[in-house]
C-alpha atoms as a PDB file:
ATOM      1  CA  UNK A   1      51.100  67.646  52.994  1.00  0.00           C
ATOM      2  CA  UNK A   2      53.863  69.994  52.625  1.00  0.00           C
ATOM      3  CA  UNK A   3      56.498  67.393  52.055  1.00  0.00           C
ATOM      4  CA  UNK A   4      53.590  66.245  49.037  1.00  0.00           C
ATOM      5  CA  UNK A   5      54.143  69.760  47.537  1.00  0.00           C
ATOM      6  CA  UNK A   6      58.177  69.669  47.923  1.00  0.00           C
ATOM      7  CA  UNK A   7      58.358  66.169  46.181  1.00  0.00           C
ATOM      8  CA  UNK A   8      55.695  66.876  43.588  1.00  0.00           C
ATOM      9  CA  UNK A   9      53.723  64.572  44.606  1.00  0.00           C
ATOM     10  CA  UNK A  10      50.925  67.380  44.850  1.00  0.00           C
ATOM     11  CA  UNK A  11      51.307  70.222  42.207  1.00  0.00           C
ATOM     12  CA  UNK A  12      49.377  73.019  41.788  1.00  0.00           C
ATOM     13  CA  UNK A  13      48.460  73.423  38.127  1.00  0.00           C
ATOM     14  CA  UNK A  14      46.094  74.850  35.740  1.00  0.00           C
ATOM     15  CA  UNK A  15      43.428  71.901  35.260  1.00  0.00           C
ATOM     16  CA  UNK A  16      41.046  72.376  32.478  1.00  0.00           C
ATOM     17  CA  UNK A  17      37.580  73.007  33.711  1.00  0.00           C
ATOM     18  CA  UNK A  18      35.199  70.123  34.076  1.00  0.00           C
ATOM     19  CA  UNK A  19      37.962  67.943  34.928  1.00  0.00           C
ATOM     20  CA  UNK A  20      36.431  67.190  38.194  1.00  0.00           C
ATOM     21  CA  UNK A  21      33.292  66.943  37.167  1.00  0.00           C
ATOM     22  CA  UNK A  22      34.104  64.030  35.008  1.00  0.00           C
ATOM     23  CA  UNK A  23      36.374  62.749  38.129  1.00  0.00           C
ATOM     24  CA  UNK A  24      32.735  62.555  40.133  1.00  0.00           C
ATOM     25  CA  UNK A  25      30.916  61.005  36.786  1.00  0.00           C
ATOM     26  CA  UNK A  26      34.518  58.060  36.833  1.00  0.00           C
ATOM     27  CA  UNK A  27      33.469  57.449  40.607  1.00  0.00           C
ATOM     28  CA  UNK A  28      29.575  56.998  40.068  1.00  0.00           C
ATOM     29  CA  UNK A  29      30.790  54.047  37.313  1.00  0.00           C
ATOM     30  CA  UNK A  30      33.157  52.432  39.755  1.00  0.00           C
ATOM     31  CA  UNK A  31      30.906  52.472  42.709  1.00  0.00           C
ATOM     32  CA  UNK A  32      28.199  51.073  40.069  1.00  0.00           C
ATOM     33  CA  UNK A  33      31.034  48.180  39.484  1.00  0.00           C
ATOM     34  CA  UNK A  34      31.477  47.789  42.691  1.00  0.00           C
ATOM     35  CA  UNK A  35      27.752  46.631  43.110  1.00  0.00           C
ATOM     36  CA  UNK A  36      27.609  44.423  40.376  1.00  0.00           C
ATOM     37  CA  UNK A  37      30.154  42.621  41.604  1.00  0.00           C
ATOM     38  CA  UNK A  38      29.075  41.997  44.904  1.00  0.00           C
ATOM     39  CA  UNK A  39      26.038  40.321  42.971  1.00  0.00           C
ATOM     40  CA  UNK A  40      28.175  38.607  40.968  1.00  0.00           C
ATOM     41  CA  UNK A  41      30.346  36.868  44.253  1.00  0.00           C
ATOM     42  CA  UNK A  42      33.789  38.899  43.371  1.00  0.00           C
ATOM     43  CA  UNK A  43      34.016  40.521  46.707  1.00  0.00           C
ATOM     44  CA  UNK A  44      38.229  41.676  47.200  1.00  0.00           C
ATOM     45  CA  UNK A  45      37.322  42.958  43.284  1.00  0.00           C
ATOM     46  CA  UNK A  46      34.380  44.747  44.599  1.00  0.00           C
ATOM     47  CA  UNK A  47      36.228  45.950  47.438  1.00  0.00           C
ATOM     48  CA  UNK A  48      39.382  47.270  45.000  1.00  0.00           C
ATOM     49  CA  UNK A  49      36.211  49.202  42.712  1.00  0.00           C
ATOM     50  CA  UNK A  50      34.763  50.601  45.739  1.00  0.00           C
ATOM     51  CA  UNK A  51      38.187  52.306  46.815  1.00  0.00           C
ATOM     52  CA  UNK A  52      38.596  53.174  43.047  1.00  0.00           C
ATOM     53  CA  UNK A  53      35.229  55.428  43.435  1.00  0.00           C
ATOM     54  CA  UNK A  54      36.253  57.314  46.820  1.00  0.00           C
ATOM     55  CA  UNK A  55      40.018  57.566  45.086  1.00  0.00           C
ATOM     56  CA  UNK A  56      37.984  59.463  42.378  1.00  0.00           C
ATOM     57  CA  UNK A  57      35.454  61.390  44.532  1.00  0.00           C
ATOM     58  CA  UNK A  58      38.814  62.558  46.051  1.00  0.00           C
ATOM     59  CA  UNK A  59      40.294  63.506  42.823  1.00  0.00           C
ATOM     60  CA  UNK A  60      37.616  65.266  42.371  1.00  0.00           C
ATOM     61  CA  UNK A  61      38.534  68.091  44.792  1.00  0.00           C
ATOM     62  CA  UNK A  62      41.934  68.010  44.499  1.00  0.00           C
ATOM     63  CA  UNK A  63      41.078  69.168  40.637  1.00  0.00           C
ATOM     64  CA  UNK A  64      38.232  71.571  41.610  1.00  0.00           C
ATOM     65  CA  UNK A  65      41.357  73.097  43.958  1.00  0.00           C
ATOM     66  CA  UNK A  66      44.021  73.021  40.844  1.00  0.00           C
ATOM     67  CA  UNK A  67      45.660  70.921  42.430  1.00  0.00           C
ATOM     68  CA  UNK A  68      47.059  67.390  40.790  1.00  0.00           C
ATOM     69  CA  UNK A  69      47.967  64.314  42.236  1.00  0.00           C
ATOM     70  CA  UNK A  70      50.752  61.970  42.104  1.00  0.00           C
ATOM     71  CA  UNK A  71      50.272  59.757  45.130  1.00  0.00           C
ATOM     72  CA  UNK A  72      47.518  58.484  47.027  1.00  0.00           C
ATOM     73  CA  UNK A  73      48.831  58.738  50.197  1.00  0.00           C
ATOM     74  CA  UNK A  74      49.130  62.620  49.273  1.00  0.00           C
ATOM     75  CA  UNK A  75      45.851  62.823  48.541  1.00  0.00           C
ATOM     76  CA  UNK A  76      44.442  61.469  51.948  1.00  0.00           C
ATOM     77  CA  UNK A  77      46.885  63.988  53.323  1.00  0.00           C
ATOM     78  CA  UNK A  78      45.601  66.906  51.240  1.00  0.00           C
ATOM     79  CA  UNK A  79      41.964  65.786  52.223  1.00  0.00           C
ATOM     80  CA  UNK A  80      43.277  65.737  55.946  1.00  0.00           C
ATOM     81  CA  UNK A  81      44.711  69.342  56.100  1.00  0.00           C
ATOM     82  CA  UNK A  82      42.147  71.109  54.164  1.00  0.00           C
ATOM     83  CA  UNK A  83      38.591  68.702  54.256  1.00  0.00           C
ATOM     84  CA  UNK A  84      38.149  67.190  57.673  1.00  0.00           C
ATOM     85  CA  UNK A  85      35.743  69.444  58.735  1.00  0.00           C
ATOM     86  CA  UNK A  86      33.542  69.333  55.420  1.00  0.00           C
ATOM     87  CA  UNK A  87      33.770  65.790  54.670  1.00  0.00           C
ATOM     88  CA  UNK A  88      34.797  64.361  57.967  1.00  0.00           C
ATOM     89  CA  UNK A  89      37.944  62.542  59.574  1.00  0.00           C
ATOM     90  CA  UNK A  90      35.729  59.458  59.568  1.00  0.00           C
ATOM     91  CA  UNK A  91      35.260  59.031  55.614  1.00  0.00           C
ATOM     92  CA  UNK A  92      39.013  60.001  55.475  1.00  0.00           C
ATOM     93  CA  UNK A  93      39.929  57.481  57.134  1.00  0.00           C
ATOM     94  CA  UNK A  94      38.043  54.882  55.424  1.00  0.00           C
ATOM     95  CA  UNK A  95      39.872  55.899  52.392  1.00  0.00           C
ATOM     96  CA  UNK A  96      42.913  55.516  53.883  1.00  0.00           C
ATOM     97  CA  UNK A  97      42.216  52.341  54.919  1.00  0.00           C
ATOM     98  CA  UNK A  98      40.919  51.024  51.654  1.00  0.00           C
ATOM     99  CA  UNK A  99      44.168  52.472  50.546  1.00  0.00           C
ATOM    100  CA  UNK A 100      45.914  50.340  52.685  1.00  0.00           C
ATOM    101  CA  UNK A 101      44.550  47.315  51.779  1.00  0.00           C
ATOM    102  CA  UNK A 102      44.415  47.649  48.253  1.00  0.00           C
ATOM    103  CA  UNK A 103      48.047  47.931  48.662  1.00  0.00           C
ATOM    104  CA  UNK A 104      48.499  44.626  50.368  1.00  0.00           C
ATOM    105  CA  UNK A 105      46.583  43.326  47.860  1.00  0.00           C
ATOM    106  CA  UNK A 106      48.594  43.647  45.155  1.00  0.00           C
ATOM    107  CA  UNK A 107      52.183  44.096  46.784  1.00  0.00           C
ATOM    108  CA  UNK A 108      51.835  41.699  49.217  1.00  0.00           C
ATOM    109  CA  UNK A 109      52.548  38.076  49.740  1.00  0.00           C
ATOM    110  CA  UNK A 110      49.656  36.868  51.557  1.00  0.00           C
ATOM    111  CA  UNK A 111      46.263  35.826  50.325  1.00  0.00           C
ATOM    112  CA  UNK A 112      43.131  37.912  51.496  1.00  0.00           C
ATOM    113  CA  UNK A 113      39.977  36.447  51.191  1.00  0.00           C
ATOM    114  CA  UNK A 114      36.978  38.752  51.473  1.00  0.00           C
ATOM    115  CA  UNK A 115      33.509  37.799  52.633  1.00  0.00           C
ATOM    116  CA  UNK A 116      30.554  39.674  50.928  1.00  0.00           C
ATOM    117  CA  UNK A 117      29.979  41.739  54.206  1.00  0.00           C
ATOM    118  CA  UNK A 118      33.229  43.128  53.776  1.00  0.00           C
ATOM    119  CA  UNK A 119      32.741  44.183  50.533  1.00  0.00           C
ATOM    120  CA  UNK A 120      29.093  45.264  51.414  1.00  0.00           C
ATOM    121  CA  UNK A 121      30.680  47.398  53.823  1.00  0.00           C
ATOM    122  CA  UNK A 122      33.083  48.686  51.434  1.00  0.00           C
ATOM    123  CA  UNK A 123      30.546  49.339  48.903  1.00  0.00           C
ATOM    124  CA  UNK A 124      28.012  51.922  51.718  1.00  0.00           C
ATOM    125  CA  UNK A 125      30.815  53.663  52.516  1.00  0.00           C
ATOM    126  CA  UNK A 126      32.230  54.340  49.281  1.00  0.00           C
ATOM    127  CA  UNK A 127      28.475  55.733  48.201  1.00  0.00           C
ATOM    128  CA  UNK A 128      28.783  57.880  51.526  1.00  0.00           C
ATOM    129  CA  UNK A 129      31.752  59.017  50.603  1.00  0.00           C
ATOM    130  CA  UNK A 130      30.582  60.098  46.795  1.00  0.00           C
ATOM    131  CA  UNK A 131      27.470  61.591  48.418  1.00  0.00           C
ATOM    132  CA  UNK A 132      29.280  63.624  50.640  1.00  0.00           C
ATOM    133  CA  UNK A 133      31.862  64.848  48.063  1.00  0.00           C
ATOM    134  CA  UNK A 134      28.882  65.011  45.722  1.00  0.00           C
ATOM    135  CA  UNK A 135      27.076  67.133  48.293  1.00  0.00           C
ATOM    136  CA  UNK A 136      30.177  69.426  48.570  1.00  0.00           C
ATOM    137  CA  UNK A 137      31.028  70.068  45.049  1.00  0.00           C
ATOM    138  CA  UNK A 138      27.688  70.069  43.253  1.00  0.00           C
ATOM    139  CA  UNK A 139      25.169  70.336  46.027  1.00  0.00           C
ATOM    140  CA  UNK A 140      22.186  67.802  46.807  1.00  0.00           C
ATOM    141  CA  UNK A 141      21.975  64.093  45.311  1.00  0.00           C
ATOM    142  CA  UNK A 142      18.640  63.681  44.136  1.00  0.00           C
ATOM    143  CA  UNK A 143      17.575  59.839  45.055  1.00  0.00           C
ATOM    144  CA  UNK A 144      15.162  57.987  42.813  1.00  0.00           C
END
């Protein structure tokens, strides 16, 4: 994480407040994508929407902290050295992996096909990991 703050990649900076609160409100409407397109059969997308939410439930602290970001890897690293207790290395680590595989997605040369359980699995833990941020930052979801 240190390295992160030498190169930039993490900066500490005035951030305008509400900032992560609309950070939370982008996740809720990515992990709603992600669902509809698990119904709809487009599982790697729904897989790539559900990272998109826990990237922005991350965010979310990271901008509650003043802090900005300027590399995901940083910000599993910033969640690592100052969150593992409060969110838990578990729900880090699922980011990271989602991380991971979104970038072989894109960068890489070989084609990944996803089955709906993967992307059913994708899609719990990214609403885990918005509840628990959610839980953190704003206090108790209130389920309908």
């Amino acid at each position: 994480m240190e390295e992160c703050f030498e190169r930039r990649l993490l900066r500490r900076e005035s951030i305008e407040p509400g900032r992560w609160k609309r950070s939370l409100e982008i996740s809720a409407m990515k992990m709603e994508r992600a669902s509809s397109l698990i119904k709809d059969g487009y599982y790697e997308e729904s897989i790539f929407q559900a990272y998109t939410s826990m990237f922005h439930s991350a965010r979310a602290i990271l901008f509650r902290d003043g802090v900005v970001e300027k590399s995901h890897l940083c910000v599993i690293s910033y969640l690592e050295e100052n969150y593992s207790l409060k969110i838990g290395q578990d729900l880090i680590g699922w980011l990271d992996d989602y991380r991971i595989e979104r970038h072989e997605a894109i960068y890489g040369m070989d084609q990944i096909i996803k089955i709906e359980d993967e992307a059913s699995l994708a899609f719990d833990r990214c609403r885990l990991f918005y509840e628990t941020v959610h839980h953190l930052l704003v206090g108790n979801i209130t389920r309908s």
